[in-house]
Structures are given as structure tokens and as C-alpha cells.
C-alpha atoms as a PDB file:
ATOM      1  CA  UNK A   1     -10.190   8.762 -20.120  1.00  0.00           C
ATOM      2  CA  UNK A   2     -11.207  11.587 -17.480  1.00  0.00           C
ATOM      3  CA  UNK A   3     -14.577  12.903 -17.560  1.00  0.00           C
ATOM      4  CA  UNK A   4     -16.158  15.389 -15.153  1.00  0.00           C
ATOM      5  CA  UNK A   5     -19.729  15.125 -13.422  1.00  0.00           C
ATOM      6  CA  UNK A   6     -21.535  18.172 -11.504  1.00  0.00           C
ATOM      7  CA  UNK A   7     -23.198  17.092  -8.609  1.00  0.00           C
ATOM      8  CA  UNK A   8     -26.220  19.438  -7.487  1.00  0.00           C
ATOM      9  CA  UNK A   9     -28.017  19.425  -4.168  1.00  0.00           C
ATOM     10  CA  UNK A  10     -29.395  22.093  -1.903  1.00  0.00           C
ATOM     11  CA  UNK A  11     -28.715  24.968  -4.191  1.00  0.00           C
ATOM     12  CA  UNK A  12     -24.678  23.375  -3.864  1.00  0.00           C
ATOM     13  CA  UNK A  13     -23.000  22.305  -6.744  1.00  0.00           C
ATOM     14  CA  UNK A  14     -19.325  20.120  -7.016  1.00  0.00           C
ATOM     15  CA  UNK A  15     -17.686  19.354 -10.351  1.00  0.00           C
ATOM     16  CA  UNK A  16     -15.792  16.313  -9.875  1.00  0.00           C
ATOM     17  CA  UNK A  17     -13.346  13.694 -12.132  1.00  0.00           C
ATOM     18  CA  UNK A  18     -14.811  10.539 -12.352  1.00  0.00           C
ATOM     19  CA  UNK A  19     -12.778   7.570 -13.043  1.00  0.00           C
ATOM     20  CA  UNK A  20     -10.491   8.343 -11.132  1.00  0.00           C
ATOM     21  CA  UNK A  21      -7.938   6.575  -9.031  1.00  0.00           C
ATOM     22  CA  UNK A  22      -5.418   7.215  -6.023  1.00  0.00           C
ATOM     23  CA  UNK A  23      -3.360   5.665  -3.381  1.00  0.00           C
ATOM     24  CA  UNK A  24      -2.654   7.610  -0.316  1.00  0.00           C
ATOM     25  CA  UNK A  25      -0.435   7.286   2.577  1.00  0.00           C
ATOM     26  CA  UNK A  26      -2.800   8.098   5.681  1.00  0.00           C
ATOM     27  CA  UNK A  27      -0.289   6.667   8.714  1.00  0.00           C
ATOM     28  CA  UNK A  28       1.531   4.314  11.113  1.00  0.00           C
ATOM     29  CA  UNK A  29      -0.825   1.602  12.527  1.00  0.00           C
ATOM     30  CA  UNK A  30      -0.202   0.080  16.517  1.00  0.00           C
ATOM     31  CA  UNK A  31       1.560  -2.873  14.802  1.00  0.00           C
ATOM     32  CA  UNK A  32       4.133   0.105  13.155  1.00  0.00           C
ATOM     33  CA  UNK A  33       3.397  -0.469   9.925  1.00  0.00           C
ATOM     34  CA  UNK A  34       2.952   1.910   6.846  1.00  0.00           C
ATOM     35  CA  UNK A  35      -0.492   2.193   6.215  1.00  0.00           C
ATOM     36  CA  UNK A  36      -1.947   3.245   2.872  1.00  0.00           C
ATOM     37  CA  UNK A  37      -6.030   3.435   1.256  1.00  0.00           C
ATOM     38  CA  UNK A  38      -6.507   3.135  -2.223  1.00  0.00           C
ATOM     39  CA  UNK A  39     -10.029   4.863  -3.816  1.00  0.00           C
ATOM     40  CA  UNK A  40     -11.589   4.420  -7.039  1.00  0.00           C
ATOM     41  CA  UNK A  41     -14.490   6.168  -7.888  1.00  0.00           C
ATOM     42  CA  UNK A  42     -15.890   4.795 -11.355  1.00  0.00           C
ATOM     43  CA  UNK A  43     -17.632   6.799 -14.404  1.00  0.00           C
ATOM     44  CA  UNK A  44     -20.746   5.152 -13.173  1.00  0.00           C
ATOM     45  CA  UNK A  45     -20.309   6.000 -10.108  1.00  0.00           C
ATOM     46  CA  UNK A  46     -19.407   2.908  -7.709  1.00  0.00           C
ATOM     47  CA  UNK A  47     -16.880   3.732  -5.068  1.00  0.00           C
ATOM     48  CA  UNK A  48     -14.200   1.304  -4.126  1.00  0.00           C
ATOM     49  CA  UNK A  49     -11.823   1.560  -1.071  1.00  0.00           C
ATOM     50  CA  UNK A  50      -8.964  -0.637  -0.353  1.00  0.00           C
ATOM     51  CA  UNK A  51      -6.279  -0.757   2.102  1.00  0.00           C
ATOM     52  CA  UNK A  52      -1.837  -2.102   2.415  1.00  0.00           C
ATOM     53  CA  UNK A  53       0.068  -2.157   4.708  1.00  0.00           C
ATOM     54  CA  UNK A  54       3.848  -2.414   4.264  1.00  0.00           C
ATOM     55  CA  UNK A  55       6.810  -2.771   6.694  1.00  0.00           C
ATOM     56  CA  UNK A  56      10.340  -0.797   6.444  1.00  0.00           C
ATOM     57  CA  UNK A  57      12.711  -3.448   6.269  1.00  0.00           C
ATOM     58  CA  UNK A  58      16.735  -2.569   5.920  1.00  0.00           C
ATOM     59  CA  UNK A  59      17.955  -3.810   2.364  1.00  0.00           C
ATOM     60  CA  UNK A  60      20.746  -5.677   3.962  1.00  0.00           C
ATOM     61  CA  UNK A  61      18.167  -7.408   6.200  1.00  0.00           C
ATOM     62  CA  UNK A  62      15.780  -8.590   3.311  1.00  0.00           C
ATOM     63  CA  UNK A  63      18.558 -10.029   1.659  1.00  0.00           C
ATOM     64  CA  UNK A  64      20.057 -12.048   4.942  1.00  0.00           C
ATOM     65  CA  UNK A  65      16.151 -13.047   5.331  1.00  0.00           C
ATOM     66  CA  UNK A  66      15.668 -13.996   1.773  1.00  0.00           C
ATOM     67  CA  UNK A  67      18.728 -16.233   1.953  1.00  0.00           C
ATOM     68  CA  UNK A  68      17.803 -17.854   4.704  1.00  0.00           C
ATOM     69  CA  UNK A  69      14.577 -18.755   2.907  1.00  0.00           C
ATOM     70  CA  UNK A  70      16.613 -20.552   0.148  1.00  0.00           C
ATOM     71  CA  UNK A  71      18.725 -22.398   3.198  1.00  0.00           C
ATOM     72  CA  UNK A  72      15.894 -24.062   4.827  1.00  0.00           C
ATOM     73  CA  UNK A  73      16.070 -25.991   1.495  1.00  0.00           C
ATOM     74  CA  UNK A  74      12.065 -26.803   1.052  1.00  0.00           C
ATOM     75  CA  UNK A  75      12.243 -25.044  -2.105  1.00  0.00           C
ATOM     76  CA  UNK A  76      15.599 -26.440  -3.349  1.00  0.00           C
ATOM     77  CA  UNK A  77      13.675 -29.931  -2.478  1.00  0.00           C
ATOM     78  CA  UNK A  78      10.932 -28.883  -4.310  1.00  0.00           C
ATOM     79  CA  UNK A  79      12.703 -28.165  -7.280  1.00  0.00           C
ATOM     80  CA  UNK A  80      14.568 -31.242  -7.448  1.00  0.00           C
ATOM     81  CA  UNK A  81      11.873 -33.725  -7.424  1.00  0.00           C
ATOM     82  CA  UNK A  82       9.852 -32.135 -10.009  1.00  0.00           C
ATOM     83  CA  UNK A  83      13.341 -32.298 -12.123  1.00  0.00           C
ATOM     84  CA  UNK A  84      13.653 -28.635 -12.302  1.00  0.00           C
ATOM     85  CA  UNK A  85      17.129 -28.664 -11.095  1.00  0.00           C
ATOM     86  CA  UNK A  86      19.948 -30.970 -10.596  1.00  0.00           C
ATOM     87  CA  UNK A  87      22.478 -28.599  -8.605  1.00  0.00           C
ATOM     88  CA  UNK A  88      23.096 -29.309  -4.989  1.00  0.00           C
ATOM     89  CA  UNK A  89      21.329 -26.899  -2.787  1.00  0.00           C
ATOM     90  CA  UNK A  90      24.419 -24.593  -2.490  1.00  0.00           C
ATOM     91  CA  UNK A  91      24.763 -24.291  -6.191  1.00  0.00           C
ATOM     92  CA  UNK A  92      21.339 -23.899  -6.599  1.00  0.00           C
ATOM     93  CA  UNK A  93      20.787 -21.154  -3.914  1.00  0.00           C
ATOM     94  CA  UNK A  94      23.662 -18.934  -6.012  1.00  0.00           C
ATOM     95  CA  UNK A  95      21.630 -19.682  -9.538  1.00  0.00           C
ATOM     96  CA  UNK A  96      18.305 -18.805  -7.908  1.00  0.00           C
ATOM     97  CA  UNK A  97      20.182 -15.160  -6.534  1.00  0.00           C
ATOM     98  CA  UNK A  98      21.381 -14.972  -9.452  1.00  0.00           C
ATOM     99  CA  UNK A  99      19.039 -14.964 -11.805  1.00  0.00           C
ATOM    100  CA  UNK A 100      16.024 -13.396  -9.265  1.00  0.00           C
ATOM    101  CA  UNK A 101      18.128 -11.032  -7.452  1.00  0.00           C
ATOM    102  CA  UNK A 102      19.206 -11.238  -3.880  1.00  0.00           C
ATOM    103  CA  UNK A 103      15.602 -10.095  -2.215  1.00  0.00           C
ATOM    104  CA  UNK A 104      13.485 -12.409  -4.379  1.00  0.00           C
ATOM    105  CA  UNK A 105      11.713 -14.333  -1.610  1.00  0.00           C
ATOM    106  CA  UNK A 106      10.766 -11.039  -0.228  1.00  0.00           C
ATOM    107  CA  UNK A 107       7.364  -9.560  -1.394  1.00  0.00           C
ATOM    108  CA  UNK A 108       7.103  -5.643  -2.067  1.00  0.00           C
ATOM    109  CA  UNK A 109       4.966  -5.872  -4.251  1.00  0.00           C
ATOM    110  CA  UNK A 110       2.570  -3.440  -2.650  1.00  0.00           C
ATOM    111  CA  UNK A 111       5.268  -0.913  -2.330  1.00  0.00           C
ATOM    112  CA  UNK A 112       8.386  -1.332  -4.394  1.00  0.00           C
ATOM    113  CA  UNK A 113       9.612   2.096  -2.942  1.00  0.00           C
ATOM    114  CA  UNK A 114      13.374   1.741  -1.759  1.00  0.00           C
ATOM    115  CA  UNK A 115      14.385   4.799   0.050  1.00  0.00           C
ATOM    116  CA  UNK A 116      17.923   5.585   2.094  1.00  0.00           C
ATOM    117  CA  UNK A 117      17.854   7.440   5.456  1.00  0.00           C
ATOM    118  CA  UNK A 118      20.910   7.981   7.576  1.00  0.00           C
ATOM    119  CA  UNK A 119      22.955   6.161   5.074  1.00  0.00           C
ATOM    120  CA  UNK A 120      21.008   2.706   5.482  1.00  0.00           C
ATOM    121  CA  UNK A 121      18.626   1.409   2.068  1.00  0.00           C
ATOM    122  CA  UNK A 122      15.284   0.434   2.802  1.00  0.00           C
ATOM    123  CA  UNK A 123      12.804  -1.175   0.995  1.00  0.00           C
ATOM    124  CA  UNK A 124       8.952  -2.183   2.550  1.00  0.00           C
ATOM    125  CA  UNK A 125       7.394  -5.756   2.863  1.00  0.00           C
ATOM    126  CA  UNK A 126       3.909  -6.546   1.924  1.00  0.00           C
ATOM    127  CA  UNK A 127       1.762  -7.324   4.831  1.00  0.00           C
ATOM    128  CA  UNK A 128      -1.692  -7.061   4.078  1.00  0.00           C
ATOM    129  CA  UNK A 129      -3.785  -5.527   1.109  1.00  0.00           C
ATOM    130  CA  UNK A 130      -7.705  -5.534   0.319  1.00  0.00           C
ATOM    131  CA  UNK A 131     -10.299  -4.841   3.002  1.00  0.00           C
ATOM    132  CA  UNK A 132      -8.126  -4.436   6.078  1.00  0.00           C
ATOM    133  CA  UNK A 133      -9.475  -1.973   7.988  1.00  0.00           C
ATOM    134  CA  UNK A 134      -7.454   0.173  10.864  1.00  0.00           C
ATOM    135  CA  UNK A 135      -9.660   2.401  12.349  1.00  0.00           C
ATOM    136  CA  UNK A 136      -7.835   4.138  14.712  1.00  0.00           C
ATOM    137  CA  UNK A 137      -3.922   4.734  13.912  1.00  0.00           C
ATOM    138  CA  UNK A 138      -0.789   5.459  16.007  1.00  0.00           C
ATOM    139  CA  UNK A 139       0.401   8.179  13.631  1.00  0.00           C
ATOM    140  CA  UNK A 140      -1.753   9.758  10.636  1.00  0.00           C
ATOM    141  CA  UNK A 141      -0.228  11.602   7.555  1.00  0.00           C
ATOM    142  CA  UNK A 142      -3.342  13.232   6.938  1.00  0.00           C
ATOM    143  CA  UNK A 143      -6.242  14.817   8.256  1.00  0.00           C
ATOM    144  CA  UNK A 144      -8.143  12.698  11.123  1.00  0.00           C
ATOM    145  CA  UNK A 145     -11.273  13.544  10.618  1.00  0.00           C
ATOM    146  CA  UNK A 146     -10.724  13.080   6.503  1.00  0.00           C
ATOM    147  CA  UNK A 147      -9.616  10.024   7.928  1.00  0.00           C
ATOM    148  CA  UNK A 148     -12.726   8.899   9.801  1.00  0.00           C
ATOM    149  CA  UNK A 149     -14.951  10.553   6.896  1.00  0.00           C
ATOM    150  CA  UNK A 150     -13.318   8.087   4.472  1.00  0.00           C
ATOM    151  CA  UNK A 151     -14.199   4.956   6.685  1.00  0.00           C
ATOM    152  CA  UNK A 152     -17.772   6.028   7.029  1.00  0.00           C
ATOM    153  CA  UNK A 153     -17.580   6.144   2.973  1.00  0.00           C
ATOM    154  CA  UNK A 154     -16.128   2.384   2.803  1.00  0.00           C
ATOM    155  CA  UNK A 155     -18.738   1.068   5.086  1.00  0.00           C
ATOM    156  CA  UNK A 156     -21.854   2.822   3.655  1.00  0.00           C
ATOM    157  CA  UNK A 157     -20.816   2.481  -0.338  1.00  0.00           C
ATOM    158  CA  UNK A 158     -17.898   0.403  -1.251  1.00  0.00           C
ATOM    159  CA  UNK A 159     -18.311  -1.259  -4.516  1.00  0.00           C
ATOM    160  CA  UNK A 160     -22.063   0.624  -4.492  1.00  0.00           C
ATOM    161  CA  UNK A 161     -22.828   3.634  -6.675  1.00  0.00           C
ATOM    162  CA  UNK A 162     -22.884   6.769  -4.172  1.00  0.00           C
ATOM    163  CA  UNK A 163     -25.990   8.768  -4.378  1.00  0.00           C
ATOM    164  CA  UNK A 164     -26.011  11.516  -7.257  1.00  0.00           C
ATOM    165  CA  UNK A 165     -27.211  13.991  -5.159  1.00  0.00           C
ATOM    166  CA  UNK A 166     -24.942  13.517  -2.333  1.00  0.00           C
ATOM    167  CA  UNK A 167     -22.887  16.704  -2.384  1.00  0.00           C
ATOM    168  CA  UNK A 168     -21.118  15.703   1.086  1.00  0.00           C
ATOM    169  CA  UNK A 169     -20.058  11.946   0.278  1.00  0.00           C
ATOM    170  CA  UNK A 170     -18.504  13.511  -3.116  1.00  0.00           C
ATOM    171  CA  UNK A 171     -16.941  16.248  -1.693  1.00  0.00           C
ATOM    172  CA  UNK A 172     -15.218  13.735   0.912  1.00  0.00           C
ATOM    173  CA  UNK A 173     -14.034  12.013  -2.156  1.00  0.00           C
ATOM    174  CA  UNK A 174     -12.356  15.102  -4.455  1.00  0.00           C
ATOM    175  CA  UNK A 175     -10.745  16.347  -0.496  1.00  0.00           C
ATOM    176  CA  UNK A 176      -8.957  12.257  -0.703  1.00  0.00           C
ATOM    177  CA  UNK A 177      -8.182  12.687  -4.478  1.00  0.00           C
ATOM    178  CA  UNK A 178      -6.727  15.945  -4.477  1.00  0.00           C
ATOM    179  CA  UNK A 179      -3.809  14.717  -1.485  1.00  0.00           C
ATOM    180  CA  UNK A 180      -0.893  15.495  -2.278  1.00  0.00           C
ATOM    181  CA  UNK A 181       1.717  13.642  -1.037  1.00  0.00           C
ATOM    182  CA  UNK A 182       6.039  13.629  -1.188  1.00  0.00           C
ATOM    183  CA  UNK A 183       5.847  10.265  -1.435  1.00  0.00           C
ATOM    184  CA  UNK A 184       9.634   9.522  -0.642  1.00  0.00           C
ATOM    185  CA  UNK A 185       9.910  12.228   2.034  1.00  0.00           C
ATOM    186  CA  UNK A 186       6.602  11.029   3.943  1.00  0.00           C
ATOM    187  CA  UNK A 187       8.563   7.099   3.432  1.00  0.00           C
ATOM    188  CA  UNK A 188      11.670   8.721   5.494  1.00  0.00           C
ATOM    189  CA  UNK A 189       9.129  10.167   7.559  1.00  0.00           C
ATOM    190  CA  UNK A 190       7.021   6.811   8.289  1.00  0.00           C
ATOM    191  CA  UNK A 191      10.646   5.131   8.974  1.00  0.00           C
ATOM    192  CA  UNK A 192      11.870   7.520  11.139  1.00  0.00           C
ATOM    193  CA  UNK A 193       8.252   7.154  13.406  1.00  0.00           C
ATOM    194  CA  UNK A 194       8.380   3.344  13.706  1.00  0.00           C
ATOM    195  CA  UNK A 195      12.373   3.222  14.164  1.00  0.00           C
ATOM    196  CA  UNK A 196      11.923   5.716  17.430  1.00  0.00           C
ATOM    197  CA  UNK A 197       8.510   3.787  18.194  1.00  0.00           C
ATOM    198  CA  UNK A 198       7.143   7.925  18.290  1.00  0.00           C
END
């Protein structure tokens, strides 16, 4: 359940929802990935920060990669000694796609977006999740120094209870919470970035 605290310094005061939670899509790292933060801010007041980072990856790619996962055959091996399968690796390649789907050796977990631009389906690879930090970014999908703000926040007080009286840090905070984002639109937008290497 939302609540709401008022935060008074300095004559200043900021109303803000506490427990609260949002994922935002802030850019393209150097490596041309998707990267996205993730904020909590808890009714006690402990801030968490997080961070993904996905990669486009055409459907029809994911499912030629995921296939040749199956080929190499360690898994099929795997299965048959622990008696989980008596098909021959063929057979058991077209039961495992079957009954997983076709891009079930890829993870997108992190971001099970699919999205189609220029007529091609693409769906995004988990990379990397939790306290990966990118500092600096290739392309940014929101304000820069917002940006920077929020990784001066993560260093001083993630998974620490901000200061009460700090108008500024919470301020920071609502300006990341109240982003709004087209989320597929700013996917076709990411794609389009790291496809032209912009």
C-alpha cells in the first residue's frame, strides 16, 4: 500500500510516495546495450538502486542460437545419464522445442519485451542485473545530469535510510519516479541506436 511522507527542511517542504518502485530506461552503454536502473525507496525509508542491461537480439536469431545450444549435445548428455530421457539427441532436441518453445535456452528474463521494427521481431537478452554500474553512457534516454544525480544517490545511500531532512536527495528521487516512459517506442528507439552504432 502507498503512503505519503512530507519532507521539511529550510523552510522547503516535498510530499513524496513511499514504497514505491520503478524501472527506468536511462540509455545505450559503449558495449550497445540497453541499459535500465531500477529504484526502490521503502516506507522506512532505505533506498535501493539496481541496474540490467539487455541486448536486442532478432527473434529468428535467438532461435538459430538456442538450437545450436541443444546441438552441442552437453545437455542432451546430461539428460540421458541421469535417466531423464531415452530419445536420441535429434528426437530429444524437437521434445525439448517443443515443450519449452523455440528460444528456451535464451534468457530475457530481465526484459521479456518483444518488439518489431522494419518488419523484423526482436526480443532482448539478459546480460547483467544487480550493482552494475555505467557511469558514463553512449546514448541517454533521460536527463544527464538526473542521470549523474542518481549515481551520487546509489553510492552515498543504497540499501541505507536517506536522511529525513534531505529535501534535495528526495526530490532527486520523486524527478526518477515520476519518468515517464513509451516503453515500446523508446525499445524501437534503443534498436534503431545500436543497429546504426549512432
Amino acid at each position: 500500500m502507498l503512503s505519503s511522507a512530507t519532507i521539511r527542511s529550510c523552510g522547503r517542504s516535498l510530499t513524496i510516495k513511499v514504497n514505491k518502485k520503478t524501472g527506468i530506461i536511462v540509455g545505450i552503454t559503449n558495449d550497445n546495450e540497453i541499459y535500465s536502473l531500477i529504484l526502490e525507496l521503502k516506507n522506512d525509508g532505505e533506498f535501493t538502486m539496481s541496474s540490467e542491461t539487455n541486448r536486442p537480439l532478432l527473434y529468428g536469431d535467438a532461435v538459430q542460437q538456442n538450437r545450436e545450444r541443444l546441438e552441442d549435445g552437453e545437455l542432451w548428455k546430461m539428460a540421458v545419464e541421469s535417466d531423464n530421457t531415452k530419445l536420441g539427441l535429434d528426437d530429444w532436441i524437437d521434445y525439448v522445442i517443443t515443450v519449452d518453445g523455440d528460444i528456451n535456452m535464451i534468457d530475457n528474463s530481465l526484459m521479456p519485451d518483444e518488439v518489431t521494427v522494419n518488419g523484423e521481431h526482436y526480443i532482448f537478452e539478459s546480460s547483467a542485473c544487480g550493482q552494475h554500474q555505467e557511469k558514463e553512457l553512449k546514448h541517454y534516454f533521460i536527463d544527464h545530469a538526473l542521470y549523474d544525480e542518481l549515481f551520487i544517490l546509489w553510492d552515498k545511500y543504497h540499501m541505507e535510510q536517506a536522511p529525513a531532512k534531505d529535501v534535495g536527495t528526495y526530490s532527486v528521487m520523486e524527478r526518477a519516479f515520476q519518468t515517464e516512459q513509451n516503453r515500446e517506442e523508446l525499445l524501437k528507439k534503443a534498436i534503431s541506436i545500436i543497429e546504426n552504432n549512432d
